[in-house]
N, C-alpha and C. Protein backbone atom coordinates (compact mmCIF):
# COMPACT_ATOMS: atom_id res chain seq x y z
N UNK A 1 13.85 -4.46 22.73
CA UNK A 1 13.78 -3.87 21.43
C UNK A 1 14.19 -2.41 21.55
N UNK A 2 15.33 -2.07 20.90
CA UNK A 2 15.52 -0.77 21.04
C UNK A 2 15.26 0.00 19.88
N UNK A 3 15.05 1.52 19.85
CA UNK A 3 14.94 2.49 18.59
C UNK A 3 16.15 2.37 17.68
N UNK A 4 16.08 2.39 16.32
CA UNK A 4 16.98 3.05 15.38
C UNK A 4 17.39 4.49 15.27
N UNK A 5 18.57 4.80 14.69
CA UNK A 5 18.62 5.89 14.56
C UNK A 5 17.53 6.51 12.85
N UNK A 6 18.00 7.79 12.71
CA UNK A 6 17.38 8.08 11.64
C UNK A 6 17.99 7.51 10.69
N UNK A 7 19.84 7.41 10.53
CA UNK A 7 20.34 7.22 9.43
C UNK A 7 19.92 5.59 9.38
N UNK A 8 20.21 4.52 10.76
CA UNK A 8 19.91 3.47 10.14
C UNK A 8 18.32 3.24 9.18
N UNK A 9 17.45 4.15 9.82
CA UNK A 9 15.91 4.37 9.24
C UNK A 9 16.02 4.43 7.51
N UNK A 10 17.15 5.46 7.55
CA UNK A 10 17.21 5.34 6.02
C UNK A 10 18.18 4.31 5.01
N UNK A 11 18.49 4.14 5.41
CA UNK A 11 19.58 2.82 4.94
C UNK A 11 18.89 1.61 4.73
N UNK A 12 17.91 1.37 5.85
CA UNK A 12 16.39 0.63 5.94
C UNK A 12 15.61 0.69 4.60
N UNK A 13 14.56 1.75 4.75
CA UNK A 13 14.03 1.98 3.97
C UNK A 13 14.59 2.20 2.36
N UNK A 14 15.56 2.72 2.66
CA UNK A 14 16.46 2.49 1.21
C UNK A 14 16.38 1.06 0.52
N UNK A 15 16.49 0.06 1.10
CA UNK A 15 16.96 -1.03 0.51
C UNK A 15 15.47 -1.86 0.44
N UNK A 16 14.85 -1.26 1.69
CA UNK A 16 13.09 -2.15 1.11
C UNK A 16 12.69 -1.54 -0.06
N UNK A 17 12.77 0.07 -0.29
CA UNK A 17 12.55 0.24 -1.62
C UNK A 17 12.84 -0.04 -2.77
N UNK A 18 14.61 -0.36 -2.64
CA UNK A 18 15.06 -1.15 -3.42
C UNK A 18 14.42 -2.58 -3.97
N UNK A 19 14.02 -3.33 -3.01
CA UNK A 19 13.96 -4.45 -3.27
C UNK A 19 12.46 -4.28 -3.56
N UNK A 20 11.40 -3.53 -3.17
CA UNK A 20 10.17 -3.52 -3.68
C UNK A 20 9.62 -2.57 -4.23
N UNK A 21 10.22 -2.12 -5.13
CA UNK A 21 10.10 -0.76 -5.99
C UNK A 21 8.31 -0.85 -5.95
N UNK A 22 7.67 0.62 -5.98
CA UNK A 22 6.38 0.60 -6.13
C UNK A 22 5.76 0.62 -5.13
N UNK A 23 6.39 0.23 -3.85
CA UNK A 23 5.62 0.01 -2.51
C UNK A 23 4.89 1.22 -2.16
N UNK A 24 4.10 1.41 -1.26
CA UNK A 24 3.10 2.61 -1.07
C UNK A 24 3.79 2.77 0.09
N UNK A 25 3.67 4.42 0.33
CA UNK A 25 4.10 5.07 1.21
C UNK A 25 3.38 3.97 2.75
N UNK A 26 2.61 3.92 2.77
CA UNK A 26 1.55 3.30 3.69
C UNK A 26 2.11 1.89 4.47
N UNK A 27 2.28 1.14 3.43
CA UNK A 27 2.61 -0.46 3.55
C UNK A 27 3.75 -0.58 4.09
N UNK A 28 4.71 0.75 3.57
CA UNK A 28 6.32 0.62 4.13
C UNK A 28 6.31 1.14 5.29
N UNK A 29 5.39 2.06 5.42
CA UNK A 29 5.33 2.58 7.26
C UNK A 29 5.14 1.50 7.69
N UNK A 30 4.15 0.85 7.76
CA UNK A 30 3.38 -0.27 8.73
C UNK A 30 4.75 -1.17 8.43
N UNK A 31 5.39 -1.41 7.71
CA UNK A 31 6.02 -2.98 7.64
C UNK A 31 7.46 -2.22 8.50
N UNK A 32 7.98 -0.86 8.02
CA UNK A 32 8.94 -0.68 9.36
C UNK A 32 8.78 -0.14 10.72
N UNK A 33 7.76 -0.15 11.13
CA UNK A 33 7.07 0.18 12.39
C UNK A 33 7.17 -0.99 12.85
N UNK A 34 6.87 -2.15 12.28
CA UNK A 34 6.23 -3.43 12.68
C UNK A 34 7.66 -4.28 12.76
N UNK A 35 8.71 -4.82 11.85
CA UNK A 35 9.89 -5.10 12.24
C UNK A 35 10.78 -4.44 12.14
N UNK A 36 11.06 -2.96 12.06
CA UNK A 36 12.46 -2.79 11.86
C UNK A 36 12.88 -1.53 13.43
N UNK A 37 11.41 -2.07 14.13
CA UNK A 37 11.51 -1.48 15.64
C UNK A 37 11.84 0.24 15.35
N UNK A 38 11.57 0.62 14.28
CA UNK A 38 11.37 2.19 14.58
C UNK A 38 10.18 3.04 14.97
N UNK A 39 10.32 3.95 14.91
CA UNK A 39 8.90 5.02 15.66
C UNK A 39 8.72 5.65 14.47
N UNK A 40 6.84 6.55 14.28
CA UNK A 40 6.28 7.11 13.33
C UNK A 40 6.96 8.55 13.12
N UNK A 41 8.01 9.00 14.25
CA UNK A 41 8.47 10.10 14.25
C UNK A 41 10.06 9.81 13.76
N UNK A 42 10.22 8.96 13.93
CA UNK A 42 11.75 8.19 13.32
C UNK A 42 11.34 8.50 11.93
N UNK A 43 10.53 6.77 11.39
CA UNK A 43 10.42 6.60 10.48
C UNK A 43 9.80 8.23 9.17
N UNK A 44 8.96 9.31 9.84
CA UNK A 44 8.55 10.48 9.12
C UNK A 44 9.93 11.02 8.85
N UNK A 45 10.62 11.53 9.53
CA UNK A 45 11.37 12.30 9.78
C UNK A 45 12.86 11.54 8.35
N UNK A 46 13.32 10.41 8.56
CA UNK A 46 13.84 9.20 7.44
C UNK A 46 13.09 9.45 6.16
N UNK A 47 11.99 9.21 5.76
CA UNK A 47 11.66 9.75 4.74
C UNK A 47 11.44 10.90 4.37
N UNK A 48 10.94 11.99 4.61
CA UNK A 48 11.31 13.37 4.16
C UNK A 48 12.49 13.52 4.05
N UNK A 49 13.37 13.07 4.36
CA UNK A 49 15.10 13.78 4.28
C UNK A 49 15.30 12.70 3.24
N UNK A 50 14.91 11.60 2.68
CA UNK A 50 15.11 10.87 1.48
C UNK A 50 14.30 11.67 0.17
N UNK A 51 13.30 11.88 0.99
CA UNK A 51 12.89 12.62 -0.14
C UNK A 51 12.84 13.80 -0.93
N UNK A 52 13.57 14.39 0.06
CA UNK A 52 13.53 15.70 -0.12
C UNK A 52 15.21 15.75 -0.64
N UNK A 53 15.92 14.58 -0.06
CA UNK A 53 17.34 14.55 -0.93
C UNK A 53 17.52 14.03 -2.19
N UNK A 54 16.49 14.03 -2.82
CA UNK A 54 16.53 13.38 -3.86
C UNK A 54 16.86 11.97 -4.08
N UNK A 55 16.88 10.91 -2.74
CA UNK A 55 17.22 9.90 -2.86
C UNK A 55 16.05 8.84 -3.28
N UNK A 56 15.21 9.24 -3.38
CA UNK A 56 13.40 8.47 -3.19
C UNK A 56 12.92 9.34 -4.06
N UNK A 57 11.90 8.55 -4.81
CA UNK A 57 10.66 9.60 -5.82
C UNK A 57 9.56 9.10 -5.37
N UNK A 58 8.20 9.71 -5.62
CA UNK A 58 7.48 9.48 -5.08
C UNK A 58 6.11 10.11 -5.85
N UNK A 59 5.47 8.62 -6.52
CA UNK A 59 4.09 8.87 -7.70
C UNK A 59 2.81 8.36 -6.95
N UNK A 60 1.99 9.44 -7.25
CA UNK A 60 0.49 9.19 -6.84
C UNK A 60 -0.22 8.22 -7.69
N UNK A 61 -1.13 7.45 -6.60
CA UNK A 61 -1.98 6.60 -7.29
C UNK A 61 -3.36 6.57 -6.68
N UNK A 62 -4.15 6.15 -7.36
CA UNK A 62 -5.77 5.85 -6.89
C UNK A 62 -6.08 5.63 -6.34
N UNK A 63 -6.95 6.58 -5.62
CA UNK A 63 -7.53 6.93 -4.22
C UNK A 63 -8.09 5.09 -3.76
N UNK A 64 -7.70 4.83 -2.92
CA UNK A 64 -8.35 3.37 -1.75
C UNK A 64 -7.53 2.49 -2.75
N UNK A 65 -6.54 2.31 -3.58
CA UNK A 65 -6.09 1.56 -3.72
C UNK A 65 -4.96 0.66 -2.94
N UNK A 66 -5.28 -0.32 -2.81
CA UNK A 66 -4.76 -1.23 -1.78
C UNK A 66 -4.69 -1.10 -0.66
N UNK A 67 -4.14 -0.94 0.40
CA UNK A 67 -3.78 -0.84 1.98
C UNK A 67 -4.72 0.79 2.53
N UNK A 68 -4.47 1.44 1.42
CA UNK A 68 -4.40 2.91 1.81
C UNK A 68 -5.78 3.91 1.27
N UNK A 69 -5.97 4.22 2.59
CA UNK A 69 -7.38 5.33 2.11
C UNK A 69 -7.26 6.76 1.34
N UNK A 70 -7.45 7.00 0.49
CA UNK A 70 -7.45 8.49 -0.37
C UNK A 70 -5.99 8.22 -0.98
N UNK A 71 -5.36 9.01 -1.84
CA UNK A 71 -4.06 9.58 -2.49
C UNK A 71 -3.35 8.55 -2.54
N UNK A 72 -2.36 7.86 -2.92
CA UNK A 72 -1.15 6.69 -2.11
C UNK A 72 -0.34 7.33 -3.03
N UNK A 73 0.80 7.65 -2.12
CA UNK A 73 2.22 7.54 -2.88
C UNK A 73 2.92 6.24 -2.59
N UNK A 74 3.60 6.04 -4.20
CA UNK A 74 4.56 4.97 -4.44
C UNK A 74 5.79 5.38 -4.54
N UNK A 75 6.58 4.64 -4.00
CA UNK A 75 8.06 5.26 -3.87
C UNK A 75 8.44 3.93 -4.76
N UNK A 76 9.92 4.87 -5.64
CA UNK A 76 11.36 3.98 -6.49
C UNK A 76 12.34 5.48 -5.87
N UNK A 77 13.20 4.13 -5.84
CA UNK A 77 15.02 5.07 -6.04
C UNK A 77 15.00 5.43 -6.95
N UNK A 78 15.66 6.86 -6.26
CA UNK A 78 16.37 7.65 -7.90
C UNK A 78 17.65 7.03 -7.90
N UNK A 79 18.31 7.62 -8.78
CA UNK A 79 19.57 6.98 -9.34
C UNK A 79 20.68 7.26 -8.22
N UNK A 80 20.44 8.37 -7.67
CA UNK A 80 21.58 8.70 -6.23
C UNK A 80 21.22 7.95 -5.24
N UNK A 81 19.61 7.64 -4.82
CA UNK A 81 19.39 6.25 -4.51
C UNK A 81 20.38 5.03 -4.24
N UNK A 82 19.94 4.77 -5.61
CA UNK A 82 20.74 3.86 -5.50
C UNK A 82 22.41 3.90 -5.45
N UNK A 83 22.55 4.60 -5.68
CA UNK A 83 24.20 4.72 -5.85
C UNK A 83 24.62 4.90 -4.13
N UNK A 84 24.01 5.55 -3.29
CA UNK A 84 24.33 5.96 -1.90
C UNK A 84 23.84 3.96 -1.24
N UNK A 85 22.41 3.82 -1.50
CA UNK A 85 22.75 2.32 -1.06
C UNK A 85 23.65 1.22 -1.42
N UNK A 86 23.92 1.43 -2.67
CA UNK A 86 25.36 0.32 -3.12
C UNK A 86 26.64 0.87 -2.12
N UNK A 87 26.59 2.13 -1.84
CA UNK A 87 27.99 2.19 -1.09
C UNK A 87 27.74 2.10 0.02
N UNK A 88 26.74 1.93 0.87
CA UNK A 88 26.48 1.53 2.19
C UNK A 88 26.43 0.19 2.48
N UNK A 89 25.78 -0.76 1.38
CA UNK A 89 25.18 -1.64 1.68
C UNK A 89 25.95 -2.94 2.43
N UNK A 90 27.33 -2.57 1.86
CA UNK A 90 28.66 -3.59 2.78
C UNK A 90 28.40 -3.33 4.02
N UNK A 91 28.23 -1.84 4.96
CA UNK A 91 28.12 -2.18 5.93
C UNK A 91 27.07 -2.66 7.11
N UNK A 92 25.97 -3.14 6.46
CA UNK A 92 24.75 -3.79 6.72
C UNK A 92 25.55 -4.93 7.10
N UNK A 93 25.22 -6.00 8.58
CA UNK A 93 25.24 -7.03 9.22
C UNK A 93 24.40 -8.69 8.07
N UNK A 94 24.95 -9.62 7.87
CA UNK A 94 24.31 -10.51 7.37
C UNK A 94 22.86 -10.86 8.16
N UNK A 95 23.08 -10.90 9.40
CA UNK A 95 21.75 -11.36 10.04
C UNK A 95 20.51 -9.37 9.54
N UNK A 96 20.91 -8.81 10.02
CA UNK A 96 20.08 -7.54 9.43
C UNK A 96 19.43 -7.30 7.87
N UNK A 97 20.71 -7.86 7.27
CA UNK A 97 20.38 -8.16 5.28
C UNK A 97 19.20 -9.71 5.36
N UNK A 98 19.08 -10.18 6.05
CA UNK A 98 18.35 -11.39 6.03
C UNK A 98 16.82 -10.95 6.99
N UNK A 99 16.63 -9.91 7.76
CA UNK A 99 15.51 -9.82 8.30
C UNK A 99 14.67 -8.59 7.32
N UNK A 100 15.72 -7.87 6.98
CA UNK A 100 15.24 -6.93 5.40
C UNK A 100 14.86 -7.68 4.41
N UNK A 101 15.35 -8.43 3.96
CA UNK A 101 14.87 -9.39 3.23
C UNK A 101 13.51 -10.12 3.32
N UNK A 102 13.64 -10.74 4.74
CA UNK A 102 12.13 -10.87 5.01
C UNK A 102 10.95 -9.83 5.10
N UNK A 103 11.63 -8.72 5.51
CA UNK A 103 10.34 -7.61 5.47
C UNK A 103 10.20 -7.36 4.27
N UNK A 104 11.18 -7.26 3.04
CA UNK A 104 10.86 -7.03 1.70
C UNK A 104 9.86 -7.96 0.94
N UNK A 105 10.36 -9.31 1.39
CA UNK A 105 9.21 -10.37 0.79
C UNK A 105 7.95 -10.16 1.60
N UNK A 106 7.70 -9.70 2.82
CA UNK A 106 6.05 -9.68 3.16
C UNK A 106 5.72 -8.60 2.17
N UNK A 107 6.39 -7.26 2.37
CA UNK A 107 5.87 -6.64 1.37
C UNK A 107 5.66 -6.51 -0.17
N UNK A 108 6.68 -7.60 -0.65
CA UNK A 108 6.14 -7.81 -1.81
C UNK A 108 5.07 -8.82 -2.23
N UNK A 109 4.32 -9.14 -0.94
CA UNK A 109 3.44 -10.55 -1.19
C UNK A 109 2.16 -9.32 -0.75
N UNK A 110 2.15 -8.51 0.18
CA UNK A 110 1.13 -7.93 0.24
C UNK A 110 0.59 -6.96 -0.65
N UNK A 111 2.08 -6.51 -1.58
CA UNK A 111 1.60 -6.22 -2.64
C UNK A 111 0.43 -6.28 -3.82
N UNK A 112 0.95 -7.99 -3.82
CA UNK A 112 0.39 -8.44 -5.20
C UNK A 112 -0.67 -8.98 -4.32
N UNK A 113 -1.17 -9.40 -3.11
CA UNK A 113 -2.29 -9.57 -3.01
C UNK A 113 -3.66 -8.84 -3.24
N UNK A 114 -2.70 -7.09 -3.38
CA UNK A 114 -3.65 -5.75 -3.38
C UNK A 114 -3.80 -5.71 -4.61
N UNK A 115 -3.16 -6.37 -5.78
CA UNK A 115 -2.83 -5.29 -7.09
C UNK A 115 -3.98 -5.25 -7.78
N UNK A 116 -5.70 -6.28 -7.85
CA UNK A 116 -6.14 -6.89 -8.65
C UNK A 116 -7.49 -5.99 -7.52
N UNK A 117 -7.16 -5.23 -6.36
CA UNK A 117 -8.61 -4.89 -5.71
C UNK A 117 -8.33 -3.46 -5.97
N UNK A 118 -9.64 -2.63 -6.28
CA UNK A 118 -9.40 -1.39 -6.50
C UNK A 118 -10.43 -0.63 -5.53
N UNK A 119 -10.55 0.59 -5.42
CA UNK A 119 -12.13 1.10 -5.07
C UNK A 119 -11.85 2.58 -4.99
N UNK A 120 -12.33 3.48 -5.68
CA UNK A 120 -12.93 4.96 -5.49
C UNK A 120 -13.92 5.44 -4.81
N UNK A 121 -14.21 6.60 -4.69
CA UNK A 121 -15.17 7.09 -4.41
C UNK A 121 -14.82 8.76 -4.97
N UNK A 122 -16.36 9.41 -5.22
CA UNK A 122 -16.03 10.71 -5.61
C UNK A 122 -17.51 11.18 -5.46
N UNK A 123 -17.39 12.20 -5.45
CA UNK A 123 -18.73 13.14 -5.07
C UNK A 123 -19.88 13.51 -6.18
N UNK A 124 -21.15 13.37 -6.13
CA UNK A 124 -22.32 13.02 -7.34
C UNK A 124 -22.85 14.01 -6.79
N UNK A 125 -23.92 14.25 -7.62
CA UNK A 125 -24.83 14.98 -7.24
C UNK A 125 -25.32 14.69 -6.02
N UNK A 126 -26.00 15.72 -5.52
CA UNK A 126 -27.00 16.21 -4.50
C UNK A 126 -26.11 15.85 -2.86
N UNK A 127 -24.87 16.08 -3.00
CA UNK A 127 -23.98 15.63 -1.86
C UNK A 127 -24.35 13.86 -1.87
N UNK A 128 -24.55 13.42 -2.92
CA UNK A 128 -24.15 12.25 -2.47
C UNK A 128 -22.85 11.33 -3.04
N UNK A 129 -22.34 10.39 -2.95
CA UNK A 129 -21.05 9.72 -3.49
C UNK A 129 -21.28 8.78 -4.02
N UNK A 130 -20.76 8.63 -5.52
CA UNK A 130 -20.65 7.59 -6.20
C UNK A 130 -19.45 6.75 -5.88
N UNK A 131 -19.29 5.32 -5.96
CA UNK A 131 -18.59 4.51 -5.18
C UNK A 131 -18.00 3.68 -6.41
N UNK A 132 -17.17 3.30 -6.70
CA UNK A 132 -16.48 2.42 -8.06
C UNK A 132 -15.42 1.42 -7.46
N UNK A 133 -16.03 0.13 -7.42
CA UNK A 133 -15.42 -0.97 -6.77
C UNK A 133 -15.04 -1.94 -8.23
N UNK A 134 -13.81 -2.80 -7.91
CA UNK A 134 -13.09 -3.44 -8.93
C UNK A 134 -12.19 -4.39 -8.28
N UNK A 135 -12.47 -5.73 -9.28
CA UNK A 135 -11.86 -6.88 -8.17
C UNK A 135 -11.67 -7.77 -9.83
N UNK A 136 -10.02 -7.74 -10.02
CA UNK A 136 -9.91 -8.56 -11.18
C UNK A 136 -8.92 -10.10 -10.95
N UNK A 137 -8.85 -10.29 -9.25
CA UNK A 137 -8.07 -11.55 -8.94
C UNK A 137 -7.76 -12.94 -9.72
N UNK A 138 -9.14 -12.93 -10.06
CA UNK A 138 -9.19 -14.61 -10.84
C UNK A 138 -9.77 -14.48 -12.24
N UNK A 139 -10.18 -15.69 -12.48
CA UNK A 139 -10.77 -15.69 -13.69
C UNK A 139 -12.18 -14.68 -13.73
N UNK A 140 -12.89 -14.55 -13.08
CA UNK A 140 -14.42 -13.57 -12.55
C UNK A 140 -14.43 -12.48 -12.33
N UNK A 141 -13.54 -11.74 -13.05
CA UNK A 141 -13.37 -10.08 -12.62
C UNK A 141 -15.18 -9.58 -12.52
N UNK A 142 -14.47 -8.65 -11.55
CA UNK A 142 -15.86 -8.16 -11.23
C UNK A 142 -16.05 -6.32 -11.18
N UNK A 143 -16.67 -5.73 -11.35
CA UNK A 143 -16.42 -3.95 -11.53
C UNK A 143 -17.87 -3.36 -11.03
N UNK A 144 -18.53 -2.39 -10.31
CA UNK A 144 -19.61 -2.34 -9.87
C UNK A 144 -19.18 -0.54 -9.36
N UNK A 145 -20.32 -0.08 -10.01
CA UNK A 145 -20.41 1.50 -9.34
C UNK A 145 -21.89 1.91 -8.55
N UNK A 146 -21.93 2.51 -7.37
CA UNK A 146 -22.65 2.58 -6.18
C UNK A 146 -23.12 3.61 -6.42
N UNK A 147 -24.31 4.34 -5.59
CA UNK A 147 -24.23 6.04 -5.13
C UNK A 147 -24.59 5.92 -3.84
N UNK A 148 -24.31 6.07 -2.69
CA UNK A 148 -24.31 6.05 -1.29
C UNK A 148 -24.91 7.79 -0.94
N UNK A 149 -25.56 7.84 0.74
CA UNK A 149 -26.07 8.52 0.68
C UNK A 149 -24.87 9.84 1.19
N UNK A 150 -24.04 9.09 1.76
CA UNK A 150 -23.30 9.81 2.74
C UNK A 150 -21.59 9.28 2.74
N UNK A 151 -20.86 10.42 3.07
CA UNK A 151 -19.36 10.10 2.55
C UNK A 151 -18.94 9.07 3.80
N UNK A 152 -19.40 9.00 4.96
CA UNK A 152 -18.87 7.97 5.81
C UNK A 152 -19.17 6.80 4.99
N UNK A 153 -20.44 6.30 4.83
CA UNK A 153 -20.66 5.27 4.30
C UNK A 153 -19.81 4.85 3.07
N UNK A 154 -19.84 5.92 2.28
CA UNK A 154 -18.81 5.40 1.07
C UNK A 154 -17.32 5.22 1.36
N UNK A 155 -17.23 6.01 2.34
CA UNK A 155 -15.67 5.59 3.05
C UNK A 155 -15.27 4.38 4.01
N UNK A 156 -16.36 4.00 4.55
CA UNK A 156 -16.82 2.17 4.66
C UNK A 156 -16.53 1.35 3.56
N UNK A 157 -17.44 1.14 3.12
CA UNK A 157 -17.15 0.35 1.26
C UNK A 157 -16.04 0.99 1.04
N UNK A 158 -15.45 1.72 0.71
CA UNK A 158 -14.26 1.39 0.26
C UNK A 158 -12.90 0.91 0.79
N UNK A 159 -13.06 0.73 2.14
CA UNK A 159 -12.13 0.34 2.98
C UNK A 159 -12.61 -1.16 3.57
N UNK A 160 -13.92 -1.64 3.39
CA UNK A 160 -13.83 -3.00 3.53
C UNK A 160 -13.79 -3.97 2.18
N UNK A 161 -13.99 -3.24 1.24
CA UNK A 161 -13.77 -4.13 -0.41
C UNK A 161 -12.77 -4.92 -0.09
N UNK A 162 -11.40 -4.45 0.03
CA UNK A 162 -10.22 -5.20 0.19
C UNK A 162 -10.72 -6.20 0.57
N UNK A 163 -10.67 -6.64 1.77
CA UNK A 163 -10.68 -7.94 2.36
C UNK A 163 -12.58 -8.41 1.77
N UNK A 164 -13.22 -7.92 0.99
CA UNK A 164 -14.34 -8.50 0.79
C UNK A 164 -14.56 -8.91 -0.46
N UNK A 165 -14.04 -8.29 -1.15
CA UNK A 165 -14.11 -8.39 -2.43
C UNK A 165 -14.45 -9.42 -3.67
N UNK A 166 -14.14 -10.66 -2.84
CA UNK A 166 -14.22 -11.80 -3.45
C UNK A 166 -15.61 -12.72 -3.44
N UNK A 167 -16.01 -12.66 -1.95
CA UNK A 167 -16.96 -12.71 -1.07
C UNK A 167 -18.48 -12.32 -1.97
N UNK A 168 -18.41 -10.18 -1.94
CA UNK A 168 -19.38 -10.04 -2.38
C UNK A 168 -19.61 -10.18 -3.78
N UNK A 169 -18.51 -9.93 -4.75
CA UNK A 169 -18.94 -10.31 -6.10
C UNK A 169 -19.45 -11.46 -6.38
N UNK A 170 -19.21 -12.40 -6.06
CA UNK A 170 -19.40 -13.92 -6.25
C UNK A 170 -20.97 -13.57 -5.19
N UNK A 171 -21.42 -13.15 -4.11
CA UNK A 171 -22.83 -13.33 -3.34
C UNK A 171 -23.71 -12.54 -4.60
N UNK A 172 -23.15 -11.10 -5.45
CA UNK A 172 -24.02 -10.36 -6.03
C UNK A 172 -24.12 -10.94 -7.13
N UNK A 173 -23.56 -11.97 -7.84
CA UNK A 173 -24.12 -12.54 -9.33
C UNK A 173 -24.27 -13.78 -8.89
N UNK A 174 -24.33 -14.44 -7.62
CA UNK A 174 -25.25 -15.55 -7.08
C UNK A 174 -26.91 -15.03 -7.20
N UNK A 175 -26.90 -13.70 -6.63
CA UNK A 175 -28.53 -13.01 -6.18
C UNK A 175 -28.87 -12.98 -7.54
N UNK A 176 -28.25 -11.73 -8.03
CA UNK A 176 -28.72 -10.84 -9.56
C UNK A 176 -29.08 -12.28 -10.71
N UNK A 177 -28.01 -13.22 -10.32
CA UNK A 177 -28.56 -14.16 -11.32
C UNK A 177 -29.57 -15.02 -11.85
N UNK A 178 -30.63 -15.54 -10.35
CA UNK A 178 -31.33 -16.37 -10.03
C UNK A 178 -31.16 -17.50 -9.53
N UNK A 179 -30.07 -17.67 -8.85
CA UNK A 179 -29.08 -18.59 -8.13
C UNK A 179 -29.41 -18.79 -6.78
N UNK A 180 -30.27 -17.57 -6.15
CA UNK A 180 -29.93 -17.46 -4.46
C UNK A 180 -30.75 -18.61 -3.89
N UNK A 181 -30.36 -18.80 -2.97
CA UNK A 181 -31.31 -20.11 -2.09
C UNK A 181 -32.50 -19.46 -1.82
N UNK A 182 -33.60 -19.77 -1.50
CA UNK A 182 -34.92 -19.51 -1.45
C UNK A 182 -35.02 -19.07 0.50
């Protein structure tokens, strides 16, 4: 497995954004770290020069939403964006347009697996943290606000909701209801 250069980094990332407009800064690191064999100093270095060329925009969203702890930026092409990947994009390899492709579809599946889990946290009185968890997957949406004593802890809960989410709503209106096994 060898390194990319920067430009292929961006030509890369160009076209996953393309194809998954909205993606979080976060998800697209991990997914081109993970197949497109680049480095965190590659891949940093590829995005700031997209972004800073005006080729990439880049909107904040709600703190622990999906993959990502605190802030998430979402990246779309700007219009030079796209115009610089349409004139590159011929010289992309068919087998390379087909493994982009696949990294675009994981990331657009991990997407929408995130879109429906939410979770905050923010600071309450007396140094302690109020916690705001939200899980609207299925028919049973569920919404629940905490006060924890301590910001580790609330920075726990909000980073295991994701993968729990389903789990505890459905255990807490089993209990709260009069449902629980004895």
């Amino acid at each position: 497995m060898s390194d990319i250069s920067i430009a292929e980094t961006k030509i890369q990332i160009l076209y996953l954004v393309d194809r998954a407009p909205g993606v979080s800064y976060h998800l697209l690191m991990e997914k081109c770290m993970e197949s497109l064999y680049t480095d965190f100093f590659t891949f940093s270095r590829a995005y700031d020069e997209l972004i800073s060329g005006n080729l990439m925009d880049k909107s904040k969203s709600g703190a622990f939403t999906g993959d990502a702890l605190g802030s998430t930026e979402n990246l779309t092409l700007t219009d030079g964006g796209k115009a610089v990947l349409n004139d590159l994009i011929s010289s992309l390899s068919g087998p390379l347009i087909a493994h982009l492709n696949e990294a675009a579809e994981a990331i657009i599946s991990d997407m929408s697996k995130n879109s429906g889990i939410n979770a905050s946290m923010e600071l309450a009185d007396n140094g302690r943290f109020r916690v705001t968890l939200s899980y609207s997957g299925d028919e049973h949406p569920f919404s629940a606000t905490v006060t924890v004593d301590d910001e580790p802890t609330a920075t726990k809960i909000c980073k295991e909701w994701k993968n729990n989410c389903k789990k505890v709503a459905d255990e807490f209106i089993r209990l709260i209801s009069g449902n629980a096994e004895q």
